[in-house]
N, C-alpha and C. Protein backbone atom coordinates (compact mmCIF):
# COMPACT_ATOMS: atom_id res chain seq x y z
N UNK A 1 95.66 133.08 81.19
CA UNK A 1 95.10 133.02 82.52
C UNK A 1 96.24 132.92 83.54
N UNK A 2 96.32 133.34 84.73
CA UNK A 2 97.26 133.61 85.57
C UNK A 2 96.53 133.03 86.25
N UNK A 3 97.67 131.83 87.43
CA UNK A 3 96.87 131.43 88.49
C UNK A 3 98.39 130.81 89.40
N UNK A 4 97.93 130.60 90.54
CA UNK A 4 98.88 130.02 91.43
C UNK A 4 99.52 128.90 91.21
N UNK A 5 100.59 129.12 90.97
CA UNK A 5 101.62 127.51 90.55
C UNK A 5 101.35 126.34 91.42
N UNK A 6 101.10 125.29 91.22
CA UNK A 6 101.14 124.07 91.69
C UNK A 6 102.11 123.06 91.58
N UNK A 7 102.62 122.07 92.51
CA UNK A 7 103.27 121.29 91.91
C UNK A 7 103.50 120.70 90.86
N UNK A 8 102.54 120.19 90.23
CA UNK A 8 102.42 119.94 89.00
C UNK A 8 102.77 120.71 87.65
N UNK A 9 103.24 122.32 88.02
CA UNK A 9 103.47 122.89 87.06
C UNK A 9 105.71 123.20 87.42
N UNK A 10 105.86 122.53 87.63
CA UNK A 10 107.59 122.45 88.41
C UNK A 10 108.29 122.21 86.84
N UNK A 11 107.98 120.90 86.45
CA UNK A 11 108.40 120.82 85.13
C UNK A 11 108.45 122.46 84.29
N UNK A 12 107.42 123.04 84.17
CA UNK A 12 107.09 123.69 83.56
C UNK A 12 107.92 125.26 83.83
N UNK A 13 108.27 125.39 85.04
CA UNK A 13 108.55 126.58 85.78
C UNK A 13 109.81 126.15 85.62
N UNK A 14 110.86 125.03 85.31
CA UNK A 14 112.04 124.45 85.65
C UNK A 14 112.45 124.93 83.76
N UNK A 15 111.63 124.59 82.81
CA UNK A 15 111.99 124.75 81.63
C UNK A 15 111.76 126.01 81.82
N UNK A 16 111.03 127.10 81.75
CA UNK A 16 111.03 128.37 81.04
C UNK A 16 112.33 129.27 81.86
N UNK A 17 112.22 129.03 83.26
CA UNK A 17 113.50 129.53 83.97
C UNK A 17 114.86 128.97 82.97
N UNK A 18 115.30 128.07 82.97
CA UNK A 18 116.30 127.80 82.01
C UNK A 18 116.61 127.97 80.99
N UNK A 19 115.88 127.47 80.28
CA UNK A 19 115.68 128.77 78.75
C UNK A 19 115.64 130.46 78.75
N UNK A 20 114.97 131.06 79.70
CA UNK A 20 115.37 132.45 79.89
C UNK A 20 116.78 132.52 80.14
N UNK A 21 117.62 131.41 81.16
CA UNK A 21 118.83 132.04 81.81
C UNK A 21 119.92 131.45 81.24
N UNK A 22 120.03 130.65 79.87
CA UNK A 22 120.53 130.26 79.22
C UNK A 22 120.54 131.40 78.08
N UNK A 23 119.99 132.28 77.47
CA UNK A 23 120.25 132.93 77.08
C UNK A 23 120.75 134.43 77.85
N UNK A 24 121.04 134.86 78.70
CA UNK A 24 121.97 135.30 79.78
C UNK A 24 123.54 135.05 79.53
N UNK A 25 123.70 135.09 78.40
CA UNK A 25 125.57 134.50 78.27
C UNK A 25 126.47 135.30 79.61
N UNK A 26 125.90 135.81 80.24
CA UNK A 26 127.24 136.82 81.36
C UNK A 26 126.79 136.42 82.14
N UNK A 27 125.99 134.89 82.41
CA UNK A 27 125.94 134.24 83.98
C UNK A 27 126.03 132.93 83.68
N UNK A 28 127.00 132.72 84.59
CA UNK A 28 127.68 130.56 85.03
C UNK A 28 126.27 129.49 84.18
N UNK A 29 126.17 128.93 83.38
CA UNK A 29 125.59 127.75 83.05
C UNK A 29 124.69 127.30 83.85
N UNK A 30 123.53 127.02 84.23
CA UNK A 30 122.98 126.30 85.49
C UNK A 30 122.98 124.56 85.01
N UNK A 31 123.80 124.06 86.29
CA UNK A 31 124.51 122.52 85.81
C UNK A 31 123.30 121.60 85.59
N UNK A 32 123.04 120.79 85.15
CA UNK A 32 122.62 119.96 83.97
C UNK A 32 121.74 119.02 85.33
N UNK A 33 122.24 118.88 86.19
CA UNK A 33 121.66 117.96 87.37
C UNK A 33 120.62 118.81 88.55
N UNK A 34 120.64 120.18 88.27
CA UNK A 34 120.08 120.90 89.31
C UNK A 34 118.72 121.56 88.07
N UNK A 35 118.55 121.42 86.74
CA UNK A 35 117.91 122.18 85.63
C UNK A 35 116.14 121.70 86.07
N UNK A 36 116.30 120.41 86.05
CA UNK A 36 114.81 119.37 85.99
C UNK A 36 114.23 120.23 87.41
N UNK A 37 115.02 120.70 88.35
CA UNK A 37 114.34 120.66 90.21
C UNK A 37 114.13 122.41 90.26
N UNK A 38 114.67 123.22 89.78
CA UNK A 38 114.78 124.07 90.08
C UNK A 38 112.96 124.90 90.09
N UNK A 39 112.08 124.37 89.19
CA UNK A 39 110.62 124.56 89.44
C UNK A 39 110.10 124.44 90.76
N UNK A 40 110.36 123.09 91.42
CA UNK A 40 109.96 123.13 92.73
C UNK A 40 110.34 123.68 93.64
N UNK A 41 111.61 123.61 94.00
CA UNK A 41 112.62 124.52 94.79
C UNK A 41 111.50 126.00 94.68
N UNK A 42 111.42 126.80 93.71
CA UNK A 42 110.86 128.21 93.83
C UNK A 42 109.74 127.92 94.22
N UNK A 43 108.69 126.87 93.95
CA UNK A 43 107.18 126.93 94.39
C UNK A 43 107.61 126.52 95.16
N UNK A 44 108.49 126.06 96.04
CA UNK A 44 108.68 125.22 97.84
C UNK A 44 108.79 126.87 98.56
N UNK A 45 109.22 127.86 97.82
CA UNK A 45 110.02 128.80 98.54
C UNK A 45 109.31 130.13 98.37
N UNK A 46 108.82 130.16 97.24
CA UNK A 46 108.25 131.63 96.49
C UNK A 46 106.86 131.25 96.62
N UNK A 47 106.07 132.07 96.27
CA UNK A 47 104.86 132.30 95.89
C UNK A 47 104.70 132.54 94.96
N UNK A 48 104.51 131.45 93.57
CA UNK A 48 105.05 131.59 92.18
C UNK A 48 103.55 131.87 91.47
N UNK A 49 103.61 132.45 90.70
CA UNK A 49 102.10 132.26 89.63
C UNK A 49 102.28 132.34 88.25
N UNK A 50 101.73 131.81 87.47
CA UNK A 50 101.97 131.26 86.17
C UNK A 50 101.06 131.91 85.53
N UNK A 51 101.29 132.37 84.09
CA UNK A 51 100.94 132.53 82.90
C UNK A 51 100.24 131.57 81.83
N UNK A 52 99.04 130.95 81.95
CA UNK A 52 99.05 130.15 81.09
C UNK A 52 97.50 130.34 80.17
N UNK A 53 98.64 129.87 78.76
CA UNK A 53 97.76 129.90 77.49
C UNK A 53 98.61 128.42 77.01
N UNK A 54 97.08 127.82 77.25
CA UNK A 54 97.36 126.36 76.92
C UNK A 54 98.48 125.15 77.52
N UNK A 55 99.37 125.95 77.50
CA UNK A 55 100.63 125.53 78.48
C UNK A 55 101.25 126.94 78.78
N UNK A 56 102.47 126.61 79.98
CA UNK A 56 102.38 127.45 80.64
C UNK A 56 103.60 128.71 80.27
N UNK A 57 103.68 129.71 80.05
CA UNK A 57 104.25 130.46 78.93
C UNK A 57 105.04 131.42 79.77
N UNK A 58 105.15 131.90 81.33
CA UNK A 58 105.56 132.97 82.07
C UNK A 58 105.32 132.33 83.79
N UNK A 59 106.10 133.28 84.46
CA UNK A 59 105.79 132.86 86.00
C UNK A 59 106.03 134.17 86.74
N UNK A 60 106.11 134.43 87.80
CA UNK A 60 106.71 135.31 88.62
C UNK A 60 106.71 134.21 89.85
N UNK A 61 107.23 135.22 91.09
CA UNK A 61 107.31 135.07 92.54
C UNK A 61 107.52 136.49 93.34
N UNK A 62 106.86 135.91 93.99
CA UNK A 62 106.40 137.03 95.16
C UNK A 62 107.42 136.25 96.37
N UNK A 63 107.87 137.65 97.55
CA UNK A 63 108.72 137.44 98.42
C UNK A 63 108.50 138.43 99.13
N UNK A 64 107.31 137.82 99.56
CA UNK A 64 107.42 139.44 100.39
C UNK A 64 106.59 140.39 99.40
N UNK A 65 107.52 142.19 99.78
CA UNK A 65 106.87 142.75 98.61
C UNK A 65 108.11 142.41 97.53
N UNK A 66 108.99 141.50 97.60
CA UNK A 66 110.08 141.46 96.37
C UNK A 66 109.49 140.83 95.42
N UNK A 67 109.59 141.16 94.40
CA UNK A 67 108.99 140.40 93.19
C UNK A 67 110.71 139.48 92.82
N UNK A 68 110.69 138.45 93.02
CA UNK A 68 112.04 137.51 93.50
C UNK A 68 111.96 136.80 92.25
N UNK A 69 111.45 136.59 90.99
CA UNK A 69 111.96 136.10 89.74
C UNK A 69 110.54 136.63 88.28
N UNK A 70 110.62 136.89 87.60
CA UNK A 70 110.11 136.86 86.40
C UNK A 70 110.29 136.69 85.16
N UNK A 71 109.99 135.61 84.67
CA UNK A 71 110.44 135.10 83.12
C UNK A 71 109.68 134.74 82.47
N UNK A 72 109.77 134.82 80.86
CA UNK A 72 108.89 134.82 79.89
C UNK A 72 109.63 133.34 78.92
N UNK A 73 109.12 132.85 78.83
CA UNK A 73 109.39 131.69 77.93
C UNK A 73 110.31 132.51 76.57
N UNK A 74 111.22 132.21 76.14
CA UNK A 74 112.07 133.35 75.40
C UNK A 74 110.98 133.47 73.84
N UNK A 75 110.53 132.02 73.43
CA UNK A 75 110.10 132.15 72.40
C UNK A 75 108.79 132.87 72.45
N UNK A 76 108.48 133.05 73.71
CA UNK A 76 106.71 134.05 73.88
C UNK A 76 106.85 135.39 74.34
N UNK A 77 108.03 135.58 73.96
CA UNK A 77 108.69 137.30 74.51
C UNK A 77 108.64 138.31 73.66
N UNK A 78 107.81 139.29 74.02
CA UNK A 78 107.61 140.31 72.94
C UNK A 78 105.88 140.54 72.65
N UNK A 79 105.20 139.66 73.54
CA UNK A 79 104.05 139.75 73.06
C UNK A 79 102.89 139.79 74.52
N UNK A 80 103.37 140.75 75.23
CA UNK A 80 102.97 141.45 76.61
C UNK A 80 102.67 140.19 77.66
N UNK A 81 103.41 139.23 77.69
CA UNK A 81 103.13 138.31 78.50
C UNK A 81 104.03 138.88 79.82
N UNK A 82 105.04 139.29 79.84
CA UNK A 82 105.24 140.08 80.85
C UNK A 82 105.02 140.96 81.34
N UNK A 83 104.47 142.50 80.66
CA UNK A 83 103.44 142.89 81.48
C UNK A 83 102.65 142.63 81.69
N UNK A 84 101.83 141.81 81.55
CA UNK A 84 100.63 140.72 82.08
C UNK A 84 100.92 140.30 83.82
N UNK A 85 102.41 139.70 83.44
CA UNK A 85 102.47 139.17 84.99
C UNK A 85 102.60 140.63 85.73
N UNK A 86 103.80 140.77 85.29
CA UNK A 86 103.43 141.96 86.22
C UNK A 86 103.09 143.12 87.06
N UNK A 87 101.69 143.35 85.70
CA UNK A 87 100.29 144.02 86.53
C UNK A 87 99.92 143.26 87.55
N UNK A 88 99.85 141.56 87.61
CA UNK A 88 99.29 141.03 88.51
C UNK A 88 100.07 140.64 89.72
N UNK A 89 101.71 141.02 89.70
CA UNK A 89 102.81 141.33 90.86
C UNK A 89 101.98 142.61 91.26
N UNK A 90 101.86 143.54 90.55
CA UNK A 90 101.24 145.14 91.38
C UNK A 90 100.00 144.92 92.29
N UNK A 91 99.30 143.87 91.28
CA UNK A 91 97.79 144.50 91.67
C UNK A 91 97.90 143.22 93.07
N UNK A 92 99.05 142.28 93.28
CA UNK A 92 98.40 141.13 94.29
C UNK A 92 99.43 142.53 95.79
N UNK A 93 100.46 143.29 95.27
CA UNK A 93 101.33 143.55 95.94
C UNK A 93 101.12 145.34 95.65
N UNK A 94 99.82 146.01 96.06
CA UNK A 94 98.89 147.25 95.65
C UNK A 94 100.17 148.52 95.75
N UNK A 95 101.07 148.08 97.10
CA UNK A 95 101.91 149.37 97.67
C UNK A 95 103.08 149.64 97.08
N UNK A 96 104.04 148.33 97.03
CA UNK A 96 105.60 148.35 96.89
C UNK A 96 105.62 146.97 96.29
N UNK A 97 106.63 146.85 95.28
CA UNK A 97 107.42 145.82 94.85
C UNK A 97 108.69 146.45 94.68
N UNK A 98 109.77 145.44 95.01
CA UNK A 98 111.10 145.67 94.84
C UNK A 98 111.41 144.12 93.79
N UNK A 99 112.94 144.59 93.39
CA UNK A 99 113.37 143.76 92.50
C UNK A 99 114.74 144.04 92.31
N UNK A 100 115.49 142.77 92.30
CA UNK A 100 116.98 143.11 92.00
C UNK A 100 117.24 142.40 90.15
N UNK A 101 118.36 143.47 89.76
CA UNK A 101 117.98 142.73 88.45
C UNK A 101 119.71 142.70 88.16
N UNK A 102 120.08 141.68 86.91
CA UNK A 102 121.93 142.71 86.67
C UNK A 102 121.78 143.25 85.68
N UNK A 103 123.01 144.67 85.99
CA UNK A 103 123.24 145.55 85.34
C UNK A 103 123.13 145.44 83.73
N UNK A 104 123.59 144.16 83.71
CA UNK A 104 123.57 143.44 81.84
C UNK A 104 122.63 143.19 81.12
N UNK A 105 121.34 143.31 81.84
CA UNK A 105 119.99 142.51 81.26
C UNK A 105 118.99 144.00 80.95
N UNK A 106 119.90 144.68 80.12
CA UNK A 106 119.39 145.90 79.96
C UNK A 106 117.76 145.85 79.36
N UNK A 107 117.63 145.14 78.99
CA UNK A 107 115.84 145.03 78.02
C UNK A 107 115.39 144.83 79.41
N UNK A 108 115.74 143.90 80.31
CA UNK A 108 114.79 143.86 81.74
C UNK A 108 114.83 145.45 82.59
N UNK A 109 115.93 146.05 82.62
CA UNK A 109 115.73 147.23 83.27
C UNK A 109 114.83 148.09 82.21
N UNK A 110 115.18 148.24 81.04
CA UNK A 110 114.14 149.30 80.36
C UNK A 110 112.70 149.12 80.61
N UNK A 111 112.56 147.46 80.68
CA UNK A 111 111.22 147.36 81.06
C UNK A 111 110.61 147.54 82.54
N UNK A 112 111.64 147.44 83.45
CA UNK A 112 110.82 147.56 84.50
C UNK A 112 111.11 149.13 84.66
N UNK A 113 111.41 149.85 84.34
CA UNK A 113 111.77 151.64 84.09
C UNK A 113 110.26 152.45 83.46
N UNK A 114 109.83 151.58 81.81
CA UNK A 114 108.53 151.46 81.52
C UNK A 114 107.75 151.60 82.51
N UNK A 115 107.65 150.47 83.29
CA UNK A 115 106.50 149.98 83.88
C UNK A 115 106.48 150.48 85.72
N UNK A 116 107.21 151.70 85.68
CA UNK A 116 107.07 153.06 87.06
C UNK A 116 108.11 152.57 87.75
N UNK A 117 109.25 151.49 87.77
CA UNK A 117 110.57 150.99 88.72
C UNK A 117 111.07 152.14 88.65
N UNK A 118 111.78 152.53 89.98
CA UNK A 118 112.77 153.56 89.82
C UNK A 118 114.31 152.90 90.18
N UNK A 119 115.28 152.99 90.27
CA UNK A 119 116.59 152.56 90.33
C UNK A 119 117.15 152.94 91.98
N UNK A 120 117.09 152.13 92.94
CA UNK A 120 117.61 152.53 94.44
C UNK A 120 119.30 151.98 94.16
N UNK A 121 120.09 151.73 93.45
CA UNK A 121 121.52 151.44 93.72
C UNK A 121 121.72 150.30 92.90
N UNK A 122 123.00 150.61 92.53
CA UNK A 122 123.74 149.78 92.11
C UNK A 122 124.90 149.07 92.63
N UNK A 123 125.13 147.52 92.86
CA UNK A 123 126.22 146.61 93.54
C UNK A 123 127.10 146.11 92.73
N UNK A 124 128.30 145.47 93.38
CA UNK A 124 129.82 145.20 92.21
C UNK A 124 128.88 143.67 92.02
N UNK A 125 128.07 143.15 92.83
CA UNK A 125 127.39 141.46 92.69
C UNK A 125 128.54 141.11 93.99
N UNK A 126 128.83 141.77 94.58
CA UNK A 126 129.27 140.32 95.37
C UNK A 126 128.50 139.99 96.57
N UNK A 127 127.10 140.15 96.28
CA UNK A 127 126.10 139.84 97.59
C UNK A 127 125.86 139.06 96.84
N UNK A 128 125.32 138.37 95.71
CA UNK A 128 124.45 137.49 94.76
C UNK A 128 125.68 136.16 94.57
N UNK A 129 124.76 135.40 94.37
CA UNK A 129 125.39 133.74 93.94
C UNK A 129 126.23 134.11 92.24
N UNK A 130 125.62 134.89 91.49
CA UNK A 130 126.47 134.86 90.25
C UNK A 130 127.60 135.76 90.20
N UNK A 131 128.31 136.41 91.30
CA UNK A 131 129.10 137.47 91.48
C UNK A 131 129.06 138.33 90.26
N UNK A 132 128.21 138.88 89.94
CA UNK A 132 127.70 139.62 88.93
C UNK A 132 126.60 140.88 89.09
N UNK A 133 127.47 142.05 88.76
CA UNK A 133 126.91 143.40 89.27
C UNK A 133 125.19 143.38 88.86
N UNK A 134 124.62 143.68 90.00
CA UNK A 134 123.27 144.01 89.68
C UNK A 134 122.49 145.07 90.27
N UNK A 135 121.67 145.51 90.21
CA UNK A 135 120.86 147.00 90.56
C UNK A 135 119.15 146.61 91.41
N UNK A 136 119.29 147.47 91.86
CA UNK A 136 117.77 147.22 92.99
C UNK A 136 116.88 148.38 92.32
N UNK A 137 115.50 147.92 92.59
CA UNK A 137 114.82 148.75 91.98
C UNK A 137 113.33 148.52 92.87
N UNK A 138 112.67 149.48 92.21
CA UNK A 138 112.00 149.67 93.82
C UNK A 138 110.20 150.42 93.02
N UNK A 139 109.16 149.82 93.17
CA UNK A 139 107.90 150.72 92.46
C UNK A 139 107.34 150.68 93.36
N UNK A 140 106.80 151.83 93.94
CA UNK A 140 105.63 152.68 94.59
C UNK A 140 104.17 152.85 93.77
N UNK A 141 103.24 152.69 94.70
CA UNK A 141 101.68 152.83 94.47
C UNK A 141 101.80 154.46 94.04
N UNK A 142 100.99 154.76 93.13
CA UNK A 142 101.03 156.36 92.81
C UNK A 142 100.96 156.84 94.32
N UNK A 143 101.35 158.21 94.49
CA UNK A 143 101.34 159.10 95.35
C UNK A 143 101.16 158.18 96.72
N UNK A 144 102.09 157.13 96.72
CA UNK A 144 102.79 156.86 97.97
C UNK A 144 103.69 157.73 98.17
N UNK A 145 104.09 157.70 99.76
CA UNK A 145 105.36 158.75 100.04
C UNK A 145 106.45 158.22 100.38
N UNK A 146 106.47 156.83 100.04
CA UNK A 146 107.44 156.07 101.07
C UNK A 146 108.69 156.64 100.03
C-alpha cells in the first residue's frame, strides 16, 4: 500500500535511505550523527510516500515535477517494489517527472530507461554535494510535445 509519509514513519525513511546509500561504495559515508534525522529532514522538505507491506519497504519524493529520491529497502529489491512507486510518481505527476541520478548507479539508469526516462545530459558532479558525475533524465506523458 502506498500512502503519504508521516512523521512517524522518519525512522523508517532514515533506515531504508541508508542502507540503499551505503551500498553506493563511490559516494562519502553518510556520518553516523546525521543517519537517525535524515527521514524527517526529507518529509520536512519533500513530499515523500511510502511503500508499505507490513512495514515500510520503499519511499519516493516529489519536488515539484522532480522525482527528488527513490529507494527500495536493498533486501526488498528485485521484487517490483520500485516500479510500484514509481507508477505512482507518474500517475500523482500525469505530465513530466525529472530525475537526477550518478552516472555509477547503472541498474538505476537501466531502470529508469525501462520505465520511458530519456537521458537530457550528463555533469562532471560538481553541482551536487557528492562531487560525483551524475545525469538528468527527464519522462514525458505519451505524445506530450514538450
Amino acid at each position: 500500500m502506498i500512502r503519504r509519509a508521516t512523521p512517524a514513519d522518519t525512522a523508517a525513511v532514515s533506515r531504508i535511505f541508508v542502507r540503499a546509500r551505503d551500498e553506493m561504495n563511490y559516494l562519502p559515508r553518510i556520518a553516523d550523527e546525521h543517519r537517525p534525522f535524515l527521514g524527517g529532514w526529507f518529509i520536512d522538505l519533500y513530499e515523500i510516500w511510502v511503500e508499505e507491506q507490513g512495514e515500510v519497504v520503499g519511499f519516493f519524493g516529489l519536488n515539484g515535477d522532480e522525482l527528488s529520491h527513490i529507494y527500495v529497502d536493498p533486501e526488498q529489491q528485485g521484487r517490483g517494489i520500485g516500479t510500484t512507486l514509481l507508477d505512482h510518481a507518474k500517475a500523482l505527476r500525469p505530465d513530466r517527472l525529472e530525475l537526477w541520478v550518478f552516472q555509477k548507479n547503472e541498474g538505476a539508469r537501466r531502470f529508469y530507461e525501462r520505465h520511458g526516462f530519456r537521458l537530457l545530459r550528463r555533469t562532471d558532479g560538481a553541482g551536487n554535494i557528492e562531487k560525483e558525475p551524475d545525469a538528468r533524465y527527464q519522462w514525458l506523458r505519451a505524445g506530450s510535445g514538450d
